[in-house]
C-alpha atoms as a PDB file:
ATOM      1  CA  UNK A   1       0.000   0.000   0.000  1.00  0.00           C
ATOM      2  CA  UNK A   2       2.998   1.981   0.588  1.00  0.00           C
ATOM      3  CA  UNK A   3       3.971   1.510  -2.794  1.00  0.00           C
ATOM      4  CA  UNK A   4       0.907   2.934  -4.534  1.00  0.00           C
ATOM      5  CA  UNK A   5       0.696   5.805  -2.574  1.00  0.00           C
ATOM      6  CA  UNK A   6       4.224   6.681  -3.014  1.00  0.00           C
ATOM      7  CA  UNK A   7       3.312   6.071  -7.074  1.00  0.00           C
ATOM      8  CA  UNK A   8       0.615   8.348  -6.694  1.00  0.00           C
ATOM      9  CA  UNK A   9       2.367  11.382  -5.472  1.00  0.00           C
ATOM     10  CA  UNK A  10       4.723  10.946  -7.569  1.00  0.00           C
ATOM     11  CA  UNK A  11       2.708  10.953 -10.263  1.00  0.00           C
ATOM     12  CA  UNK A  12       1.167  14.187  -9.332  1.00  0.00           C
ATOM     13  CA  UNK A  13       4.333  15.626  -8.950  1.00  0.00           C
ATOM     14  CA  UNK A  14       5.067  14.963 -12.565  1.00  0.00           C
ATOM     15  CA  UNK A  15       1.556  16.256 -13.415  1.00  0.00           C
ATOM     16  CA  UNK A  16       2.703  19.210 -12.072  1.00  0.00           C
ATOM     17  CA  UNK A  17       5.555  19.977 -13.351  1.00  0.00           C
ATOM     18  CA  UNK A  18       4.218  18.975 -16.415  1.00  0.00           C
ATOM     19  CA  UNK A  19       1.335  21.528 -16.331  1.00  0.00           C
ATOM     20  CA  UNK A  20       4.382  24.342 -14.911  1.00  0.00           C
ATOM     21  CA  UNK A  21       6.043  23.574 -18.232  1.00  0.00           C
ATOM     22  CA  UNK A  22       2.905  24.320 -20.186  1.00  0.00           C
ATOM     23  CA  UNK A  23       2.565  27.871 -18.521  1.00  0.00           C
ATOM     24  CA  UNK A  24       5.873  28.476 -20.718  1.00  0.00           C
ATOM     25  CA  UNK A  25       5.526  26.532 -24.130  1.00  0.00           C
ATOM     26  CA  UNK A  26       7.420  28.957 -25.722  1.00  0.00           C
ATOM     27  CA  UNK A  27       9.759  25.711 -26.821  1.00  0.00           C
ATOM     28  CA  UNK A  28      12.434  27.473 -24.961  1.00  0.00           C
ATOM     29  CA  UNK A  29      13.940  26.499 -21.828  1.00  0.00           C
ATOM     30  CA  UNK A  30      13.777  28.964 -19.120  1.00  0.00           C
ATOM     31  CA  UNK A  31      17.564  28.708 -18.565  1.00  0.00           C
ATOM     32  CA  UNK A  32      18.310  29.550 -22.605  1.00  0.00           C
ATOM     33  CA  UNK A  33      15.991  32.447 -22.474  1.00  0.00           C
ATOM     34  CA  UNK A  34      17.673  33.975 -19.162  1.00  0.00           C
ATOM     35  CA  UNK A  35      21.025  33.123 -21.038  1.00  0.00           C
ATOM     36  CA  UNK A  36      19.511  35.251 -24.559  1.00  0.00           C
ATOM     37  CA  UNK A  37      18.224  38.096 -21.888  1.00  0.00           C
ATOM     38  CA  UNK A  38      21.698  38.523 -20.127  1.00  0.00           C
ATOM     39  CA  UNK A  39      23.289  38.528 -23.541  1.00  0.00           C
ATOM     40  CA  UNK A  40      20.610  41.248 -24.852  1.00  0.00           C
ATOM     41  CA  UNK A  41      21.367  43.435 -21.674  1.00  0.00           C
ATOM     42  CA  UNK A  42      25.589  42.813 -22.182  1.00  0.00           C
ATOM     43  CA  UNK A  43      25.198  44.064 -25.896  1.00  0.00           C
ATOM     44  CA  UNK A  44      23.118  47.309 -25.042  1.00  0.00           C
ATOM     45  CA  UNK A  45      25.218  47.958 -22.191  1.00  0.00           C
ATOM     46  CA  UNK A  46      28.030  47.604 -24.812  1.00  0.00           C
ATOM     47  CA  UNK A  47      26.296  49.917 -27.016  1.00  0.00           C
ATOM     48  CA  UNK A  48      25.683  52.570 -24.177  1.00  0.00           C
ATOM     49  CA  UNK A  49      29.399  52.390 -23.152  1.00  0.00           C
ATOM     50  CA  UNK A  50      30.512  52.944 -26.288  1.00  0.00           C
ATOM     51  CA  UNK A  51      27.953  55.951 -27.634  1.00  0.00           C
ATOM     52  CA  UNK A  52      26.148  57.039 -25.140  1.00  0.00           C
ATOM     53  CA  UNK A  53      28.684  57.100 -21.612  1.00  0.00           C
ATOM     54  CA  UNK A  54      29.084  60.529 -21.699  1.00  0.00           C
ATOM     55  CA  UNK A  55      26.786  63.537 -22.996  1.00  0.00           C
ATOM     56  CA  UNK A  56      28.500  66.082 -22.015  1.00  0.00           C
ATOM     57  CA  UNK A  57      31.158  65.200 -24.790  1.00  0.00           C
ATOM     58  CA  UNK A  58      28.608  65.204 -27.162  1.00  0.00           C
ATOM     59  CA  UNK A  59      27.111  68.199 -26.060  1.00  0.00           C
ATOM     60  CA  UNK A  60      30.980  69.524 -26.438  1.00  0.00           C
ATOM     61  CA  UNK A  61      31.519  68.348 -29.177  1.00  0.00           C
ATOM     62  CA  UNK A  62      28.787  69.569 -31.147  1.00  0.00           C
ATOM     63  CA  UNK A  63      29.486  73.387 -29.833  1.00  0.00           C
ATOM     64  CA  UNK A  64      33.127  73.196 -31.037  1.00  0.00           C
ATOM     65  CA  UNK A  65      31.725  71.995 -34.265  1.00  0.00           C
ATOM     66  CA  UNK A  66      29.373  74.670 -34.185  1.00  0.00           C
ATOM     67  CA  UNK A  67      32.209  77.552 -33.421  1.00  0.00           C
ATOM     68  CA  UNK A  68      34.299  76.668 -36.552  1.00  0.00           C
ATOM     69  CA  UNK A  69      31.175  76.909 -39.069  1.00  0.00           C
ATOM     70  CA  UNK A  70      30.332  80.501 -37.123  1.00  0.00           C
ATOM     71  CA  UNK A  71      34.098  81.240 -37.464  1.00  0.00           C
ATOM     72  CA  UNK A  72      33.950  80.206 -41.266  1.00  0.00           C
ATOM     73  CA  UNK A  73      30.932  81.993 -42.166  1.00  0.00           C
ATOM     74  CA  UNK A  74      32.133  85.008 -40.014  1.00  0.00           C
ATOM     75  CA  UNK A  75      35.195  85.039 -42.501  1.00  0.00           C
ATOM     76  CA  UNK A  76      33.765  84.119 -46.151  1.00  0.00           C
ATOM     77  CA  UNK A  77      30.414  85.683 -45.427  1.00  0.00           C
ATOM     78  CA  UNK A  78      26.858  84.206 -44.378  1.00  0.00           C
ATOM     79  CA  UNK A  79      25.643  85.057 -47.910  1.00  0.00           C
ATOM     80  CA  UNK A  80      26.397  81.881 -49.566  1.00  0.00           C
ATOM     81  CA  UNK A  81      25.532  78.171 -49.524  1.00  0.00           C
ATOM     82  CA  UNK A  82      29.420  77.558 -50.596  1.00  0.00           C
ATOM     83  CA  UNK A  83      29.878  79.345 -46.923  1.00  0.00           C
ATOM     84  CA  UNK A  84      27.864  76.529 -45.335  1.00  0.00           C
ATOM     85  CA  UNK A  85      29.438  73.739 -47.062  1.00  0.00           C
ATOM     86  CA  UNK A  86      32.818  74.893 -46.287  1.00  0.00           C
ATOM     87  CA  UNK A  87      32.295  75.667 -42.815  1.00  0.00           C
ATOM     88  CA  UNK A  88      30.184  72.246 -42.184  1.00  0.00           C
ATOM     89  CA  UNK A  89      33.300  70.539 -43.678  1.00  0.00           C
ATOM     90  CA  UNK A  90      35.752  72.756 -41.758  1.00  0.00           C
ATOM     91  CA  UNK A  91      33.925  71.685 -38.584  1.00  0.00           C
ATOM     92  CA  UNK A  92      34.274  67.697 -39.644  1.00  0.00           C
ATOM     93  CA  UNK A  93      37.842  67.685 -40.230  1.00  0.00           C
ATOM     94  CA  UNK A  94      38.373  69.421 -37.120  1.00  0.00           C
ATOM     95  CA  UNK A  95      36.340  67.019 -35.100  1.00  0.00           C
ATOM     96  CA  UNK A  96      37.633  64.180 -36.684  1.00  0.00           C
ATOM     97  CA  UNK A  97      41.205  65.495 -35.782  1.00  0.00           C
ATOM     98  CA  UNK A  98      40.023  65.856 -32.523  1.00  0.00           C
ATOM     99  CA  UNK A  99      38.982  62.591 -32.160  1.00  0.00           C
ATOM    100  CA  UNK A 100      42.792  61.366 -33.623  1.00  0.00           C
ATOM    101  CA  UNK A 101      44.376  63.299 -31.109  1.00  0.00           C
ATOM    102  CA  UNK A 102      41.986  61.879 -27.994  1.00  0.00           C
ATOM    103  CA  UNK A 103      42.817  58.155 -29.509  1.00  0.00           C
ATOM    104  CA  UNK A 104      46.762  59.062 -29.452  1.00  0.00           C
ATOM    105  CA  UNK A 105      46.182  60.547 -25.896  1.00  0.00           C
ATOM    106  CA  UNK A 106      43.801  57.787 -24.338  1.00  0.00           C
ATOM    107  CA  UNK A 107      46.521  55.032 -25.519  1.00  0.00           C
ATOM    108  CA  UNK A 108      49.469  57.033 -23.712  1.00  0.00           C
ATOM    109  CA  UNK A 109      51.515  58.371 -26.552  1.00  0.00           C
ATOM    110  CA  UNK A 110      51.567  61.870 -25.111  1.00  0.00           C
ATOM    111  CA  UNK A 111      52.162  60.676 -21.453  1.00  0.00           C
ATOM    112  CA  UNK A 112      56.196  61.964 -21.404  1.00  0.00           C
ATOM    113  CA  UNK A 113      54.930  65.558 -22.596  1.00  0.00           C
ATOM    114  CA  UNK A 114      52.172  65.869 -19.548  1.00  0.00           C
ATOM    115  CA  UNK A 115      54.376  64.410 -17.084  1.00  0.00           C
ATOM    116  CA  UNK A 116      57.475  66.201 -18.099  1.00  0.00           C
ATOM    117  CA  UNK A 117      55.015  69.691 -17.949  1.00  0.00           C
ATOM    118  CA  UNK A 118      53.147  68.548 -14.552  1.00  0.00           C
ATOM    119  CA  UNK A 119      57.072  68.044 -13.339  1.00  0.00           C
ATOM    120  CA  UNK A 120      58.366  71.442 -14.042  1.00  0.00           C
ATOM    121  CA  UNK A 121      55.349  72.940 -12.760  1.00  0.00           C
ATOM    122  CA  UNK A 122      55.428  71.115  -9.490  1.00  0.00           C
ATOM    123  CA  UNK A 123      59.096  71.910  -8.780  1.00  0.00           C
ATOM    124  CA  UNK A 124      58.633  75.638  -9.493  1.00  0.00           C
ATOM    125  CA  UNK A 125      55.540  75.922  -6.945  1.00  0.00           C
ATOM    126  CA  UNK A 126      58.159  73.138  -4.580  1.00  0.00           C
ATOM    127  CA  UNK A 127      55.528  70.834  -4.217  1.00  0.00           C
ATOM    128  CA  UNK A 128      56.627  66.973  -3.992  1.00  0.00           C
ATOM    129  CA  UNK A 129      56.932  65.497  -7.205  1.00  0.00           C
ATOM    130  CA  UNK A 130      55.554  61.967  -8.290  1.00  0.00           C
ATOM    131  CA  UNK A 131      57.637  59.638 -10.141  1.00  0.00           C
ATOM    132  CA  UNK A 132      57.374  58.663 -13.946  1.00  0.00           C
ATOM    133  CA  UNK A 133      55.986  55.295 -12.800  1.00  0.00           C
ATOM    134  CA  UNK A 134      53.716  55.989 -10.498  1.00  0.00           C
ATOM    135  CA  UNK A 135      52.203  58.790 -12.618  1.00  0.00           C
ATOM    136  CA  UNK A 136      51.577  56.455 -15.899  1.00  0.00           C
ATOM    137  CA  UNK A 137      49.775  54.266 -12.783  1.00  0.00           C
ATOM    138  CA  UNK A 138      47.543  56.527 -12.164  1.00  0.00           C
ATOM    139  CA  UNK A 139      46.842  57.854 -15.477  1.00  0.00           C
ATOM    140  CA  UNK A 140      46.152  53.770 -16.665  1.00  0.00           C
ATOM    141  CA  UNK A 141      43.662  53.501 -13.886  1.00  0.00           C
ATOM    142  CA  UNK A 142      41.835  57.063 -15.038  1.00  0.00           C
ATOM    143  CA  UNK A 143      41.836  55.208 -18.672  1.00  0.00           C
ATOM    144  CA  UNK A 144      40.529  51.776 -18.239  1.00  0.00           C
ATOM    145  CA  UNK A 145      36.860  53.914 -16.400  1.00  0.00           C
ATOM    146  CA  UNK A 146      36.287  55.998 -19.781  1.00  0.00           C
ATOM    147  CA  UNK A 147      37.919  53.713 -22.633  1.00  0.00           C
ATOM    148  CA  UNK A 148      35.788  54.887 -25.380  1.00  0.00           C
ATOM    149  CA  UNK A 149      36.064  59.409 -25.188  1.00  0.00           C
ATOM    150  CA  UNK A 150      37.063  59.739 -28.416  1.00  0.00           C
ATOM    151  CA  UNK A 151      34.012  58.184 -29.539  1.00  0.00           C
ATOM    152  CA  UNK A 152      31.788  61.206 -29.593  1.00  0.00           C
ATOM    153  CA  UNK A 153      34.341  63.298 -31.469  1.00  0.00           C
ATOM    154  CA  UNK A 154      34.133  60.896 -34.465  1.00  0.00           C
ATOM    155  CA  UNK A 155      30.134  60.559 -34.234  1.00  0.00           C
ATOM    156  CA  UNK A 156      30.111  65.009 -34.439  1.00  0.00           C
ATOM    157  CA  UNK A 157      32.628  64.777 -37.023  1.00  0.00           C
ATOM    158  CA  UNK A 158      30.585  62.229 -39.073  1.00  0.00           C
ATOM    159  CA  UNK A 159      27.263  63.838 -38.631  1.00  0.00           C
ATOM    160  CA  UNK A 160      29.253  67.263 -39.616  1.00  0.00           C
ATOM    161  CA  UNK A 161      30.397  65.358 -42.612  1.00  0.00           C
ATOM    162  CA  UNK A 162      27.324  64.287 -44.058  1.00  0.00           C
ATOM    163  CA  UNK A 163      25.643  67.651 -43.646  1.00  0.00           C
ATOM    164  CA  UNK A 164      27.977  69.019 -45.455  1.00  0.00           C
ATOM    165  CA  UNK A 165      27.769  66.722 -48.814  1.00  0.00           C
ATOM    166  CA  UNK A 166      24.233  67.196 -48.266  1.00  0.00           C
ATOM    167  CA  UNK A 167      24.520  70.732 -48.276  1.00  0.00           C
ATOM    168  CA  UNK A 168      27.003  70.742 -51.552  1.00  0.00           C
ATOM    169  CA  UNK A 169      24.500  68.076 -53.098  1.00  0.00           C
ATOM    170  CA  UNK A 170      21.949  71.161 -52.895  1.00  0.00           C
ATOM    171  CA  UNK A 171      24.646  73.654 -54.190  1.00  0.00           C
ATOM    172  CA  UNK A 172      25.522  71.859 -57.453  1.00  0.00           C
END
C-alpha cells in the first residue's frame, strides 16, 4: 500500500511539473531564455558604453563643431551656400582630428609631454613630485573607467560630414 501511494504522489508531482512547463511553451527552456536576456542586456550595455557614456562630450563636441562653421561663415560671409558647405566641412575635419588626437592621448603616446610639464610645474611651486611610474599608474587607472572618449568626437565629425555633402548636393 505503501507503494501505490508513493506512485501516486509521484505521479502528481510529474503532473505538475508537467502543467508548470505548459505555462511556458514557448519551446524554450527557461535557462536559454535567461542566457539570450543577459546577452541582450551585455550588448546594449556595450552599445551605451561605447555611444552614449558621456553627454556632455557630445554636447561639447557639437558646440566646437558649431564655433568653426560661425568662425567660417564670419570670414567668407553668411551670404552663400558655398559658406555653409565649407564651414560644415571645416567643422568635420576638425572634429575628426580631434577625435585622432583623444585616440593618441587615451593610448598614452603623449604621457612623457604631460608628465614632463606637470614636473616642471610642481618643482617651481616646490611641491613633492611623483615619479614617472607611479604617474603612468595613475593615469592607466583614469583610462581603463572611460575607454571609449574619443568616440563622440568621431560621431560630431561624421554627422558634420554628411551635412555638409548634403549641403554641396543642394549647391551643385
Amino acid at each position: 500500500m505503501n507503494d501505490e501511494i508513493k506512485e501516486q504522489i509521484s505521479m502528481n508531482v510529474i503532473e505538475k511539473e508537467d502543467e508548470e512547463k505548459e505555462v511556458f511553451s514557448t519551446g524554450v527552456s527557461i535557462d536559454d531564455a535567461t542566457k539570450e536576456e543577459s546577452i541582450v542586456e551585455q550588448e546594449e550595455s556595450i552599445f551605451k558604453k561605447v555611444f552614449f557614456h558621456n553627454p556632455k562630450k557630445y554636447i561639447v563636441a557639437i558646440l566646437i563643431g558649431l564655433v568653426v562653421i560661425v568662425i567660417a561663415l564670419w570670414i567668407k560671409g553668411a551670404n552663400y551656400l558655398k559658406a555653409y558647405v565649407d564651414g560644415t566641412f571645416i567643422a568635420a575635419f576638425v572634429l575628426i582630428a580631434a577625435g585622432m588626437l583623444s585616440i593618441l592621448t587615451s593610448k598614452g603616446s603623449v604621457d612623457i609631454f604631460s608628465y614632463s610639464t606637470k614636473y616642471v610645474y610642481n618643482r617651481f611651486r616646490s611641491r613633492p613630485v611623483e615619479r614617472y611610474h607611479e604617474y603612468t599608474s595613475n593615469k592607466m587607472e583614469k583610462r581603463s573607467k572611460n575607454k571609449f572618449s574619443y568616440v563622440p568626437y568621431f560621431v560630431c565629425g561624421a554627422l558634420y560630414f554628411v551635412i555638409s555633402l548634403i549641403l554641396f548636393i543642394v549647391m551643385e
